[in-house]
N, C-alpha and C. Protein backbone atom coordinates (compact mmCIF):
# COMPACT_ATOMS: atom_id res chain seq x y z
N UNK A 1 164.36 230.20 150.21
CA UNK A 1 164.28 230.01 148.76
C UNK A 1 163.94 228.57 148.46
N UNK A 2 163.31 228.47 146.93
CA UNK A 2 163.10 227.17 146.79
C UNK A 2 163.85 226.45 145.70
N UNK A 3 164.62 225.07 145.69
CA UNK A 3 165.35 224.75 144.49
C UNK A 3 164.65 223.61 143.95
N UNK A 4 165.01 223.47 142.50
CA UNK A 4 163.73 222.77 141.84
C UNK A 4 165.30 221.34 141.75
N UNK A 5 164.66 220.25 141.87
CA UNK A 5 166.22 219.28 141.91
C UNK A 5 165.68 218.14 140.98
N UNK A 6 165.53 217.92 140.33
CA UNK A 6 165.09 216.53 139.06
C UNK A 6 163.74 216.02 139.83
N UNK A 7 162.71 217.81 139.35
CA UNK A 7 161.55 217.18 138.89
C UNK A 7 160.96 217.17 140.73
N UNK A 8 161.79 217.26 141.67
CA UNK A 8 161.04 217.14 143.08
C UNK A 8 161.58 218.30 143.85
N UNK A 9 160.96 218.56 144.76
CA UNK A 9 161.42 220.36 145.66
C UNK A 9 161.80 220.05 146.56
N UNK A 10 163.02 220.71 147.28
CA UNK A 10 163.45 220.40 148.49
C UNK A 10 163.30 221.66 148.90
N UNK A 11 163.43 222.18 149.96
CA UNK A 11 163.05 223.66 150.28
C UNK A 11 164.46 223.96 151.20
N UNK A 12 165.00 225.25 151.06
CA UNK A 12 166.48 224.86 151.56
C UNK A 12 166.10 226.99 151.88
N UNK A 13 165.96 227.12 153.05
CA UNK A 13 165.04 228.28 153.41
C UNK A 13 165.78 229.20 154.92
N UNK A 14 166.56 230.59 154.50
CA UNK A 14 167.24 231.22 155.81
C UNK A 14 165.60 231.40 156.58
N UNK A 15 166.19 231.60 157.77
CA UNK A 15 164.97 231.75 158.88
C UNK A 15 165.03 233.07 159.41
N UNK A 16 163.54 233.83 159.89
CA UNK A 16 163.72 235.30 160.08
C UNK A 16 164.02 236.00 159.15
N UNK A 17 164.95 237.07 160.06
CA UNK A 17 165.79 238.13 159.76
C UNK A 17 167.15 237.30 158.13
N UNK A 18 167.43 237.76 157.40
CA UNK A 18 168.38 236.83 156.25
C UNK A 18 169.70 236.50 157.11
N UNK A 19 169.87 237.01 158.20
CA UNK A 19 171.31 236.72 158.82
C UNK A 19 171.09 235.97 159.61
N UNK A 20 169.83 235.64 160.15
CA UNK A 20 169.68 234.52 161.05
C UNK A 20 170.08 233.42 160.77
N UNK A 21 170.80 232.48 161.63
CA UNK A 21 171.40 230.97 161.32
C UNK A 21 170.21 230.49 162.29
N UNK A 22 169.83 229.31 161.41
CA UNK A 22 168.83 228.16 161.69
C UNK A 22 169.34 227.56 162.99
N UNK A 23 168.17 227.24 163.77
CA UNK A 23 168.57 226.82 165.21
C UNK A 23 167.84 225.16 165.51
N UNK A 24 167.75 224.60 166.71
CA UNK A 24 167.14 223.26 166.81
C UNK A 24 165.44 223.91 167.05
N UNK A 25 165.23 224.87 167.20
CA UNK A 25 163.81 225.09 167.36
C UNK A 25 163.70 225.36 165.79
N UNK A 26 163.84 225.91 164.84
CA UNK A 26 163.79 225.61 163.61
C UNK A 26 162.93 224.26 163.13
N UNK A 27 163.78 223.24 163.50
CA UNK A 27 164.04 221.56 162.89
C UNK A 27 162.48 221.11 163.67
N UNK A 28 162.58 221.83 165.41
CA UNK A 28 161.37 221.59 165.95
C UNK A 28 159.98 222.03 165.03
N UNK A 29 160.20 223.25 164.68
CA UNK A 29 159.24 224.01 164.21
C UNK A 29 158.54 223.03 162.73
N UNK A 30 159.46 222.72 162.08
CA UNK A 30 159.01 222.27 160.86
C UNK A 30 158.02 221.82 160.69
N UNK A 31 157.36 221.52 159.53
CA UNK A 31 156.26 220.47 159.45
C UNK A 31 156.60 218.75 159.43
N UNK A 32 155.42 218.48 160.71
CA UNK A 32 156.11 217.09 160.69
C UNK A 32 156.67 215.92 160.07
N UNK A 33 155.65 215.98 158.43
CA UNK A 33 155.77 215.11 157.30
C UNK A 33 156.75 215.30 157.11
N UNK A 34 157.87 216.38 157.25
CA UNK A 34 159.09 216.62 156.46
C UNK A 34 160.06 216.59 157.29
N UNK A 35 161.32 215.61 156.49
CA UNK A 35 162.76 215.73 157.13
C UNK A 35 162.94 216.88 157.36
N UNK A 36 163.78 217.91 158.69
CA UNK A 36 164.38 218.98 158.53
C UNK A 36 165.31 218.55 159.06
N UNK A 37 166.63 219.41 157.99
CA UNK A 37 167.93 219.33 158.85
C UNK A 37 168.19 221.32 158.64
N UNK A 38 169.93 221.44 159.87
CA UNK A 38 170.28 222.56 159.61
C UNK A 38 171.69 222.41 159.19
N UNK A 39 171.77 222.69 158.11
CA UNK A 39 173.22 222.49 157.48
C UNK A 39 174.16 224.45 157.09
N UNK A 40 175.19 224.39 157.68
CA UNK A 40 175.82 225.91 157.42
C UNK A 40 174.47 226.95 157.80
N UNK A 41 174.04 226.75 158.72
CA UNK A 41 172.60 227.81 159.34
C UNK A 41 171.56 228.07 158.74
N UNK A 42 171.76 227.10 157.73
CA UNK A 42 170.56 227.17 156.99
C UNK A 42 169.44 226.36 157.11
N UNK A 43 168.30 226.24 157.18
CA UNK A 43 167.21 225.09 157.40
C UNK A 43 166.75 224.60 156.20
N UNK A 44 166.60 223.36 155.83
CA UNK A 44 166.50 222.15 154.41
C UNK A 44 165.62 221.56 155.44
N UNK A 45 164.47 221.32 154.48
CA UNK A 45 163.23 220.57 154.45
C UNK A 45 163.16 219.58 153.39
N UNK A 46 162.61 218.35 153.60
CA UNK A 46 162.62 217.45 152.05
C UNK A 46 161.50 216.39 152.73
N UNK A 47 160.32 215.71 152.10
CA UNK A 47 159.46 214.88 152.29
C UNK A 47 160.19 213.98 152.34
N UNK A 48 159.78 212.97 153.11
CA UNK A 48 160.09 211.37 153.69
C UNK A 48 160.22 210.80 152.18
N UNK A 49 161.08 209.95 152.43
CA UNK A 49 161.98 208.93 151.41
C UNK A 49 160.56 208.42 150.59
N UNK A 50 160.61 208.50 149.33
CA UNK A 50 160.33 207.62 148.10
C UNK A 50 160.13 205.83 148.71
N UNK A 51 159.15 205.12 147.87
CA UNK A 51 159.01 204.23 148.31
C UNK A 51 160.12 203.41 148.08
N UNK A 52 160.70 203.53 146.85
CA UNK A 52 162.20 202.71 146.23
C UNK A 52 163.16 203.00 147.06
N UNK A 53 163.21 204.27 147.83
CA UNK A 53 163.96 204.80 148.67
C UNK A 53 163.98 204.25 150.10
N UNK A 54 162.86 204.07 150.83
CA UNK A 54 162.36 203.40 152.17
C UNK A 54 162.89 202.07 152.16
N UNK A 55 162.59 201.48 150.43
CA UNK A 55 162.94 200.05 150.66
C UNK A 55 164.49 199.72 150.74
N UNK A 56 165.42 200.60 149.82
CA UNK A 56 166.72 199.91 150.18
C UNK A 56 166.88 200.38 151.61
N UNK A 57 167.10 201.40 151.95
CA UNK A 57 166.95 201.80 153.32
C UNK A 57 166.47 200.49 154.32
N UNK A 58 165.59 200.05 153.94
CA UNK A 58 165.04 199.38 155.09
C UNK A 58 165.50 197.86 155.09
N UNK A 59 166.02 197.18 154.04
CA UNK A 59 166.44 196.17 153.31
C UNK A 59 167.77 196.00 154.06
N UNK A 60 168.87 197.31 154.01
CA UNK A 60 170.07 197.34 154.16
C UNK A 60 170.29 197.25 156.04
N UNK A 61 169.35 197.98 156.53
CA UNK A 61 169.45 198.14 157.72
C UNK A 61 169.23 196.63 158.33
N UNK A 62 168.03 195.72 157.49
CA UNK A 62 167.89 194.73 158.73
C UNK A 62 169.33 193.49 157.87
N UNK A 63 169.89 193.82 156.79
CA UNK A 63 171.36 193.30 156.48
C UNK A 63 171.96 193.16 157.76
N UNK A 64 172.21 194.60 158.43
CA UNK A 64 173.10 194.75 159.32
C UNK A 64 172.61 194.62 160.76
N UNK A 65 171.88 194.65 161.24
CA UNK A 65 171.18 195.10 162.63
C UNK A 65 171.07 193.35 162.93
N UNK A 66 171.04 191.99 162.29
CA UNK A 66 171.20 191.26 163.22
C UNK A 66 172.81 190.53 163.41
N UNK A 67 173.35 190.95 162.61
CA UNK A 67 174.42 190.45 162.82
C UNK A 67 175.60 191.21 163.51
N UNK A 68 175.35 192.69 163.01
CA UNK A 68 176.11 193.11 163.90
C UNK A 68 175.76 194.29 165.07
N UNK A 69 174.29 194.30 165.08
CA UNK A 69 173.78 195.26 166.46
C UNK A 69 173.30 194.13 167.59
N UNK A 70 173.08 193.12 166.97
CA UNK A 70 172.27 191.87 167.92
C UNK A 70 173.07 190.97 168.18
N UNK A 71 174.08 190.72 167.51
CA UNK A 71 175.16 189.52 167.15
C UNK A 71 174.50 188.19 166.79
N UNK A 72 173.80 188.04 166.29
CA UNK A 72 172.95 187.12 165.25
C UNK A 72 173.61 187.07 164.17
N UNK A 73 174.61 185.60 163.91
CA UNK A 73 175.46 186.06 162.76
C UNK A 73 176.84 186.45 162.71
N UNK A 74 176.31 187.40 163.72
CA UNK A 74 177.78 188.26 163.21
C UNK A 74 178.42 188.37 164.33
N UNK A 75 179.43 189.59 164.37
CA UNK A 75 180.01 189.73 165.93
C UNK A 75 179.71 190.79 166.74
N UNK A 76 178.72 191.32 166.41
CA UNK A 76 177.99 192.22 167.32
C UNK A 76 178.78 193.53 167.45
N UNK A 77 178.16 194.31 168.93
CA UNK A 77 179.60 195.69 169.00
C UNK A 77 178.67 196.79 168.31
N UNK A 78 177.98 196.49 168.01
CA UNK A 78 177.22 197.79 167.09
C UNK A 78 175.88 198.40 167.49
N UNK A 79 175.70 200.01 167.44
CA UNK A 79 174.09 200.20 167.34
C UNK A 79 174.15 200.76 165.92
N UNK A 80 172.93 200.05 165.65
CA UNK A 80 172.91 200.38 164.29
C UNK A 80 171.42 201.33 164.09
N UNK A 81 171.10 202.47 163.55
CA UNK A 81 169.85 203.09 163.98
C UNK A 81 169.24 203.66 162.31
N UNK A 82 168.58 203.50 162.04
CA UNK A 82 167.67 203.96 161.17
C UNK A 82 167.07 205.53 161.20
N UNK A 83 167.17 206.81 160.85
CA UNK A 83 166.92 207.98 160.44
C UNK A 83 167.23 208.61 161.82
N UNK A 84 168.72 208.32 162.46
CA UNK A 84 169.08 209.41 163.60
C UNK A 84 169.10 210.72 163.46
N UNK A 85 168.14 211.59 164.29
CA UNK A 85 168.87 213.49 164.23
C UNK A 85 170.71 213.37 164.66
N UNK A 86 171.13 213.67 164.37
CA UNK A 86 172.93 213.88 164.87
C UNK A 86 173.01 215.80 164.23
N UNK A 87 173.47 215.68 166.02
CA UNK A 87 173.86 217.25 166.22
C UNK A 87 175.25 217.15 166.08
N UNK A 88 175.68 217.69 165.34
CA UNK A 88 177.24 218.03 164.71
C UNK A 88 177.95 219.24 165.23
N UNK A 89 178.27 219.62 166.12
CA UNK A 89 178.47 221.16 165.80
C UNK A 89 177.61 221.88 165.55
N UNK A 90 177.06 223.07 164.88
CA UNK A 90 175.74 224.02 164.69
C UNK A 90 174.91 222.66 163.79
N UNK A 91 175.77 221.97 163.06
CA UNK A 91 174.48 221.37 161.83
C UNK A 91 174.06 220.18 162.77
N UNK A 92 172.98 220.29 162.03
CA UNK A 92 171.59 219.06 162.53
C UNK A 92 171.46 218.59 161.23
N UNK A 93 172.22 216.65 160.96
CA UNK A 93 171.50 216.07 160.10
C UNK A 93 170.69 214.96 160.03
N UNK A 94 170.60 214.13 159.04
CA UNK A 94 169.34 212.82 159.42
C UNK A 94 169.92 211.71 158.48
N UNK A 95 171.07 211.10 158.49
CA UNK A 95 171.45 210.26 157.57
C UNK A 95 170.10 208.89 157.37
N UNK A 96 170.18 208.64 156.40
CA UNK A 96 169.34 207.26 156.19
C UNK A 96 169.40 206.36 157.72
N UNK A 97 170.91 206.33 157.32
CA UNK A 97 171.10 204.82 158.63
C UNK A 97 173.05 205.37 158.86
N UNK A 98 172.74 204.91 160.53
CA UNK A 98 174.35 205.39 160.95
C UNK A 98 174.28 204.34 162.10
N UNK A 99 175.95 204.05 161.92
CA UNK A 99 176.23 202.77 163.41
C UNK A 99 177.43 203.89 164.30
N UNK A 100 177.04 203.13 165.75
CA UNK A 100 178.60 203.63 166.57
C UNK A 100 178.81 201.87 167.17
N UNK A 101 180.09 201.90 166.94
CA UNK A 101 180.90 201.33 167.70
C UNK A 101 180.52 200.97 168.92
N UNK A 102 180.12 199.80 169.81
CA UNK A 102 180.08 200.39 171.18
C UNK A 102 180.81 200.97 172.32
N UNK A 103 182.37 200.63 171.81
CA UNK A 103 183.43 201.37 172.19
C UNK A 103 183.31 202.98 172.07
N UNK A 104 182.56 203.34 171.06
CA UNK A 104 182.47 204.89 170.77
C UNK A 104 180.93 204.93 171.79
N UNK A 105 180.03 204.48 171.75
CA UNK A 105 178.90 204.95 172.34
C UNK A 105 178.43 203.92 173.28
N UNK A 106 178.82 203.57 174.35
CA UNK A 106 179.13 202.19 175.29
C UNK A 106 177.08 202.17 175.35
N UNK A 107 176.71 203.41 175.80
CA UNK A 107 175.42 203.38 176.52
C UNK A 107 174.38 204.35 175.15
N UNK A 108 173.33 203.36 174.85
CA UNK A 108 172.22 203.72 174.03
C UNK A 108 171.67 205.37 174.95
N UNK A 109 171.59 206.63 174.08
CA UNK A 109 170.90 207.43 175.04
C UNK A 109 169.39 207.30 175.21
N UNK A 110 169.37 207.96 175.92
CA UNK A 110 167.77 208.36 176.18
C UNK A 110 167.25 209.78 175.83
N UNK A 111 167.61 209.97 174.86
CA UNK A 111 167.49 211.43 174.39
C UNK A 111 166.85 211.84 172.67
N UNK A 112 166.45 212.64 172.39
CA UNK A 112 165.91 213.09 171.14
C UNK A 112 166.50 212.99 169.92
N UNK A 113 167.90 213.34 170.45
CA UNK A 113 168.78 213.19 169.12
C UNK A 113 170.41 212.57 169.42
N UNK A 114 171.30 212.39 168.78
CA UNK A 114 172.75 211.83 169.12
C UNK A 114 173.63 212.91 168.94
N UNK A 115 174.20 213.00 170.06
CA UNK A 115 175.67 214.18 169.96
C UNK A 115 177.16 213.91 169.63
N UNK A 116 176.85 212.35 169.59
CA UNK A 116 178.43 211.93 168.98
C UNK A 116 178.58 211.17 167.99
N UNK A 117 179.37 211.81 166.89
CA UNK A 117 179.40 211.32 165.70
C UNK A 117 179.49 209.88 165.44
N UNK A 118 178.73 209.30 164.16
CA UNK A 118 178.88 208.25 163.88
C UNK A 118 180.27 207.66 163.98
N UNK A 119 180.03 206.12 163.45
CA UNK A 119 181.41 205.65 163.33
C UNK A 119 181.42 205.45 161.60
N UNK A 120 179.87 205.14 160.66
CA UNK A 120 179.27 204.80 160.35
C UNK A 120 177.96 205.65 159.56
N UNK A 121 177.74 206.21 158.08
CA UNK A 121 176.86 206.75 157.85
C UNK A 121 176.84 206.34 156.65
N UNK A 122 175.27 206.27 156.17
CA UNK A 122 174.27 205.70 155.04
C UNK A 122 173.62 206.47 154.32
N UNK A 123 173.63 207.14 153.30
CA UNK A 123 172.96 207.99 152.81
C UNK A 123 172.36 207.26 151.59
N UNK A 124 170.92 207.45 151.27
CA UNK A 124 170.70 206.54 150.32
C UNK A 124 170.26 207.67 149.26
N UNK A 125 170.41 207.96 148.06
CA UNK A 125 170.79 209.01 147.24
C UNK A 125 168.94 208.90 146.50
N UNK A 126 168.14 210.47 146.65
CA UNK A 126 167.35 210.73 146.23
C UNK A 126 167.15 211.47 145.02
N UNK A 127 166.62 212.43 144.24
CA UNK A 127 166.70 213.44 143.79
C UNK A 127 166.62 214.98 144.32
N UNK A 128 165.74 214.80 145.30
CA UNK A 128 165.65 215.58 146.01
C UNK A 128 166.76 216.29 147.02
N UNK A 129 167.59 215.18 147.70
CA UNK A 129 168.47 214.64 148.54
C UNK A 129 170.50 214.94 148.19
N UNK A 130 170.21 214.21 146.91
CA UNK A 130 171.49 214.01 146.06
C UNK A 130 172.48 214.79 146.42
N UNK A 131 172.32 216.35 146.16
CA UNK A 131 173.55 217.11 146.28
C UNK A 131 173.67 217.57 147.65
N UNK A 132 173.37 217.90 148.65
CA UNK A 132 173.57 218.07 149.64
C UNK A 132 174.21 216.85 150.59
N UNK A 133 173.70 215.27 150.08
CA UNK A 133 173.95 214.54 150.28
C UNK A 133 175.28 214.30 150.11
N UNK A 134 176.23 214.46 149.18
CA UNK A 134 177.27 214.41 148.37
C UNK A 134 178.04 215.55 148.63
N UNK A 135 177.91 216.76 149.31
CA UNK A 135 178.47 217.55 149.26
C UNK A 135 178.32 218.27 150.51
N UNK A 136 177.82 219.13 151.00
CA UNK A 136 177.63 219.16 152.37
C UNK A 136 177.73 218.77 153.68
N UNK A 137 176.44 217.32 153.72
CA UNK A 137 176.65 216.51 154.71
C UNK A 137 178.18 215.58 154.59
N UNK A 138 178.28 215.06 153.59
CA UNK A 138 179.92 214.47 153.40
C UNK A 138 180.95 215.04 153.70
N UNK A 139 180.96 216.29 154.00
CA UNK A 139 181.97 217.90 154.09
C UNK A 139 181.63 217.58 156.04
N UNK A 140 180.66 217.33 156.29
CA UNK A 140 180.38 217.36 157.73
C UNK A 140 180.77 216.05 158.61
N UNK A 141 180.65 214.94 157.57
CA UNK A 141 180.77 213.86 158.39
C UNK A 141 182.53 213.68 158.54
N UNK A 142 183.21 214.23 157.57
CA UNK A 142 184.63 214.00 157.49
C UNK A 142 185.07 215.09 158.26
N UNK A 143 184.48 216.43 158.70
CA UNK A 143 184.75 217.09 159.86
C UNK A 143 184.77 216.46 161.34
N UNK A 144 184.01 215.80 161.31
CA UNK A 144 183.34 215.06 162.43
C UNK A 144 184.19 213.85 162.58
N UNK A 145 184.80 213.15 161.66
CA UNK A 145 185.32 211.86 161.69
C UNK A 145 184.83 210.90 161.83
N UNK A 146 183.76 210.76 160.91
CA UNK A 146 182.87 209.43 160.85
C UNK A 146 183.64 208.86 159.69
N UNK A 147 184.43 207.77 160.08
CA UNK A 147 184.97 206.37 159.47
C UNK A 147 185.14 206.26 158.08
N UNK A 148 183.42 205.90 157.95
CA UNK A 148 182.73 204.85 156.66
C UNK A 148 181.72 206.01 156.30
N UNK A 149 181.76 206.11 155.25
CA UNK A 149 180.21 206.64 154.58
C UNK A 149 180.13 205.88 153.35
N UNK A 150 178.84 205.39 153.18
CA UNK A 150 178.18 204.87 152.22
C UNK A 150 177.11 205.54 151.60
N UNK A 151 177.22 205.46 150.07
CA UNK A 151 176.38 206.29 149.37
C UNK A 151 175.58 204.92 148.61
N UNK A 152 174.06 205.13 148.68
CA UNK A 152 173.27 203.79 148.00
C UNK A 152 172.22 204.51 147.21
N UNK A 153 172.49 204.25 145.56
CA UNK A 153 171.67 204.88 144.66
C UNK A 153 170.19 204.17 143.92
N UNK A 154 169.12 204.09 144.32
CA UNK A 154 168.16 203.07 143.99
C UNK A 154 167.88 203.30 142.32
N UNK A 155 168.47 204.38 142.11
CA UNK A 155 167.85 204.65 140.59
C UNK A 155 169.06 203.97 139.82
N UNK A 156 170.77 204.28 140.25
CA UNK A 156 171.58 203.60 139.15
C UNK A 156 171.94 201.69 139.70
N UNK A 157 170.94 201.92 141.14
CA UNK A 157 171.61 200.72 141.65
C UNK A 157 172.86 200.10 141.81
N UNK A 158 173.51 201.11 142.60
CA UNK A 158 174.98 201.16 143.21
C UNK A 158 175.21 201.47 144.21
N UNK A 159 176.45 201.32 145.13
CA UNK A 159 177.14 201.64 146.57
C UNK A 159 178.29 201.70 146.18
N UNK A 160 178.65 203.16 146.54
CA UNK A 160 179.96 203.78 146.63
C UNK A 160 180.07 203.40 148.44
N UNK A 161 181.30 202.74 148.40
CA UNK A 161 182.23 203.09 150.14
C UNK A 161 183.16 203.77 149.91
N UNK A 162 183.00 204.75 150.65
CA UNK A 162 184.46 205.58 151.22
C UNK A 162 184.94 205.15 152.63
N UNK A 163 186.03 205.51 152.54
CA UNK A 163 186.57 205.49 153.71
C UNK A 163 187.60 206.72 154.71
N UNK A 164 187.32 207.28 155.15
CA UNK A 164 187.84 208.54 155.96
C UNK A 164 189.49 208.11 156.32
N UNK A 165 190.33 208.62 155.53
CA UNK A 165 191.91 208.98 155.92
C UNK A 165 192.40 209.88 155.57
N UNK A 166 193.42 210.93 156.67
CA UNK A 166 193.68 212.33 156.95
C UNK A 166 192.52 213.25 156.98
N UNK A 167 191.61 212.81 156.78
CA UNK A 167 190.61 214.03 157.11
C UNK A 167 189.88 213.80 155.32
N UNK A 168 190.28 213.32 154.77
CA UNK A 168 189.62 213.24 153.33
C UNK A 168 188.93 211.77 153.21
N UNK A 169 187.73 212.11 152.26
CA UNK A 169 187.31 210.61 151.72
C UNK A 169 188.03 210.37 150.60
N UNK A 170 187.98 208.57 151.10
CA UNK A 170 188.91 207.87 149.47
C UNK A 170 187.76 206.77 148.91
N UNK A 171 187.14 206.49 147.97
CA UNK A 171 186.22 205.05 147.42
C UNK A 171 187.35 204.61 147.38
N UNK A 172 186.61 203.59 148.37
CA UNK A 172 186.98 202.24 148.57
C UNK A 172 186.76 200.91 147.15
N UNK A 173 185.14 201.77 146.60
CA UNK A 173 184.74 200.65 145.77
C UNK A 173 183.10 201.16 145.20
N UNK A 174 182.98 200.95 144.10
CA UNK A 174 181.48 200.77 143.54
C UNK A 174 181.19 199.86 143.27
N UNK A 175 180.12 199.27 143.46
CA UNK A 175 179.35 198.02 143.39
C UNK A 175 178.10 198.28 142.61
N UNK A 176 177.74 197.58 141.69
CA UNK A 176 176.55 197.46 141.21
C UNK A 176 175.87 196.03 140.52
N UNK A 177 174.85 196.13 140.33
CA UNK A 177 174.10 194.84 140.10
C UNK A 177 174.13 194.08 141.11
N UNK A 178 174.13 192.55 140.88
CA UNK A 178 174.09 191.45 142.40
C UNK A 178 175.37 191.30 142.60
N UNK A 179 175.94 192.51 142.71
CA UNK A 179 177.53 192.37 143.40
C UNK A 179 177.34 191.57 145.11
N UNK A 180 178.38 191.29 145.78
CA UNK A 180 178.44 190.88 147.01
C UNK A 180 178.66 192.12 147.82
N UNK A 181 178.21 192.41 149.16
CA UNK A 181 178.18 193.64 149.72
C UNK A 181 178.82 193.13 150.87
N UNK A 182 180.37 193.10 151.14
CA UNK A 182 181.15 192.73 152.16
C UNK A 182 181.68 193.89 152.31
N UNK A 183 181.80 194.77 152.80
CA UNK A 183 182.25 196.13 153.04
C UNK A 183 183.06 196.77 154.62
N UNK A 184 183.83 197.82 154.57
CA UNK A 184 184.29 197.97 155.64
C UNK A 184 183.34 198.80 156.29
N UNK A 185 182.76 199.12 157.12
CA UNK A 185 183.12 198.72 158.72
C UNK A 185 182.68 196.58 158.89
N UNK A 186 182.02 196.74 157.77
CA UNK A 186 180.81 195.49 158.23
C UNK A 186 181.37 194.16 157.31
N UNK A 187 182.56 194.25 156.86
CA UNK A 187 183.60 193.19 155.88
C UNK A 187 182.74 191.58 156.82
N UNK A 188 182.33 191.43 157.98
CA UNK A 188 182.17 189.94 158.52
C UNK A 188 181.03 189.49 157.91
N UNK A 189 180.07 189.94 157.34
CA UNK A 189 178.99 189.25 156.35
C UNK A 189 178.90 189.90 154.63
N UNK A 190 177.81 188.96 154.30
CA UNK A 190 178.22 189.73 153.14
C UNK A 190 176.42 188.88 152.52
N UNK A 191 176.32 189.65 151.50
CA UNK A 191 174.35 189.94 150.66
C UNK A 191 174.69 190.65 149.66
N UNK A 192 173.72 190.02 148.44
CA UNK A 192 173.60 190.34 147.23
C UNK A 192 173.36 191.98 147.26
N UNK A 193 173.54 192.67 146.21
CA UNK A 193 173.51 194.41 146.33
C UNK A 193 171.70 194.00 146.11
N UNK A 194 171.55 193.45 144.96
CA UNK A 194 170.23 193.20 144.26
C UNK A 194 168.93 193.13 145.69
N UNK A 195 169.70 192.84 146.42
CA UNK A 195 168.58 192.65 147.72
C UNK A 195 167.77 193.86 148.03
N UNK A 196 168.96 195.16 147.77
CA UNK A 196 167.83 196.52 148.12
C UNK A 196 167.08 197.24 147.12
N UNK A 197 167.29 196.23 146.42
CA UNK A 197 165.63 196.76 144.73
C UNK A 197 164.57 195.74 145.05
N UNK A 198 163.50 196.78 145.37
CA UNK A 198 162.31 195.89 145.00
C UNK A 198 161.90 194.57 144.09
N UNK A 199 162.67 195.27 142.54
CA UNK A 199 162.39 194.53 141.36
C UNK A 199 163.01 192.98 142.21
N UNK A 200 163.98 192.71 142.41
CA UNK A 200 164.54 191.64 142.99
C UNK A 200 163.63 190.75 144.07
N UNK A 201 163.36 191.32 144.94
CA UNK A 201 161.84 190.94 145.66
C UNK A 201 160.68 190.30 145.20
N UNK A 202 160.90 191.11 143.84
CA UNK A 202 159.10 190.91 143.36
C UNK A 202 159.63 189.42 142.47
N UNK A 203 161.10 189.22 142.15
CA UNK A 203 161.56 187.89 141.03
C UNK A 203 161.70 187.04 142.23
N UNK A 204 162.59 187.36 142.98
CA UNK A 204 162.04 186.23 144.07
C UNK A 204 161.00 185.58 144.55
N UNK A 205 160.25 186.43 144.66
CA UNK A 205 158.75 186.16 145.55
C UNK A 205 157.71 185.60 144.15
N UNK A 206 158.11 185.49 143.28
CA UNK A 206 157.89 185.00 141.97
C UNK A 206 157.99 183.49 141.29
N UNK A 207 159.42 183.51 141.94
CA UNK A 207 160.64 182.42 141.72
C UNK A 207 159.49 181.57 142.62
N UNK A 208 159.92 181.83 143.68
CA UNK A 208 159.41 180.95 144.90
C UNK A 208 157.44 180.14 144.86
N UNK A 209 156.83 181.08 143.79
CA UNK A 209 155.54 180.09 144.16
C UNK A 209 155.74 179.04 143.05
């Protein structure tokens, strides 16, 4: 079936037979342009991130990746990875950006996708994306016991942190505008929120001639 989500299509589609649960040849099968994940046996398709979308995404990741995947900065201990498959149990998802611990994942694999849950997950909130994002995959990562989840909205320009205790998420905190982004897992540095909007880029790079 197809759901219409503010104005963009995500395709959220049983496979086969209607009782069939979606498999990793599924996710294989897809078309390449498109994210596929399998969430509750179902297969979700959605086109690659929005350009406003790519950019906080991509903004936030190199925040973190030298200080604390490289230890540039910071204190290291981290892989920090940009659009991992993570096999969960039956579901297959694709968070924005997810870290492990190196205590949790000592050795980088050599493999297609990651089988052990984050410590660490990034979801950067689309239209397309939004509710599954928020509801589903969040339902999965707190099954799983991933830590930290962060939700980053380019349209209201905000970051919700949660934080995983007893098995439930609690916000930690919303941030918006050029708030400071010192946050838990990653509390040892800290960057303007304003850094993952373009518009901010373009006043800088403005400022500066």
């Amino acid at each position: 079936m197809q759901q219409e989500a503010q104005g963009m299509n995500v395709q959220a589609r049983p496979t086969g037979g209607s009782h069939r649960k979606a498999t990793y040849q599924d996710v294989l099968d897809a078309p390449r342009q498109m994210v596929a994940e399998v969430v509750a046996g179902t297969l979700h398709t959605h086109p690659r991130p929005a350009m406003r979308h790519a950019w906080a995404s991509s903004i936030l990741g190199g925040e973190l990746v030298a200080p604390f995947g490289r230890g540039r900065g910071g204190p290291g201990g981290w892989w920090i990875v940009d659009e991992p498959e993570l096999h969960l149990g039956d579901d297959i998802v694709v968070p924005d950006l997810a870290g492990w611990r190196r205590e949790t994942m000592p050795e980088y694999p050599d493999a297609a996708y990651f089988d052990v849950a984050p410590d660490w997950a990034c979801e950067v909130l689309s239209p397309s994306t939004r509710r599954i994002d928020q509801n589903e995959k969040r339902t999965i990562y707190a099954r799983e016991g991933v830590s930290h989840l962060w939700f980053v909205d380019p349209v209201s320009k905000t970051l919700e942190a949660f934080e995983l205790r007893d098995g439930h998420w609690v916000l930690l905190v919303t941030l918006a505008d050029d708030a400071p982004v010192s946050l838990p897992p990653f509390e040892a540095v800290s960057f303007p929120l304003d850094a993952l909007w373009p518009e901010s880029a373009a006043a800088d790079s403005g400022a500066s001639r």
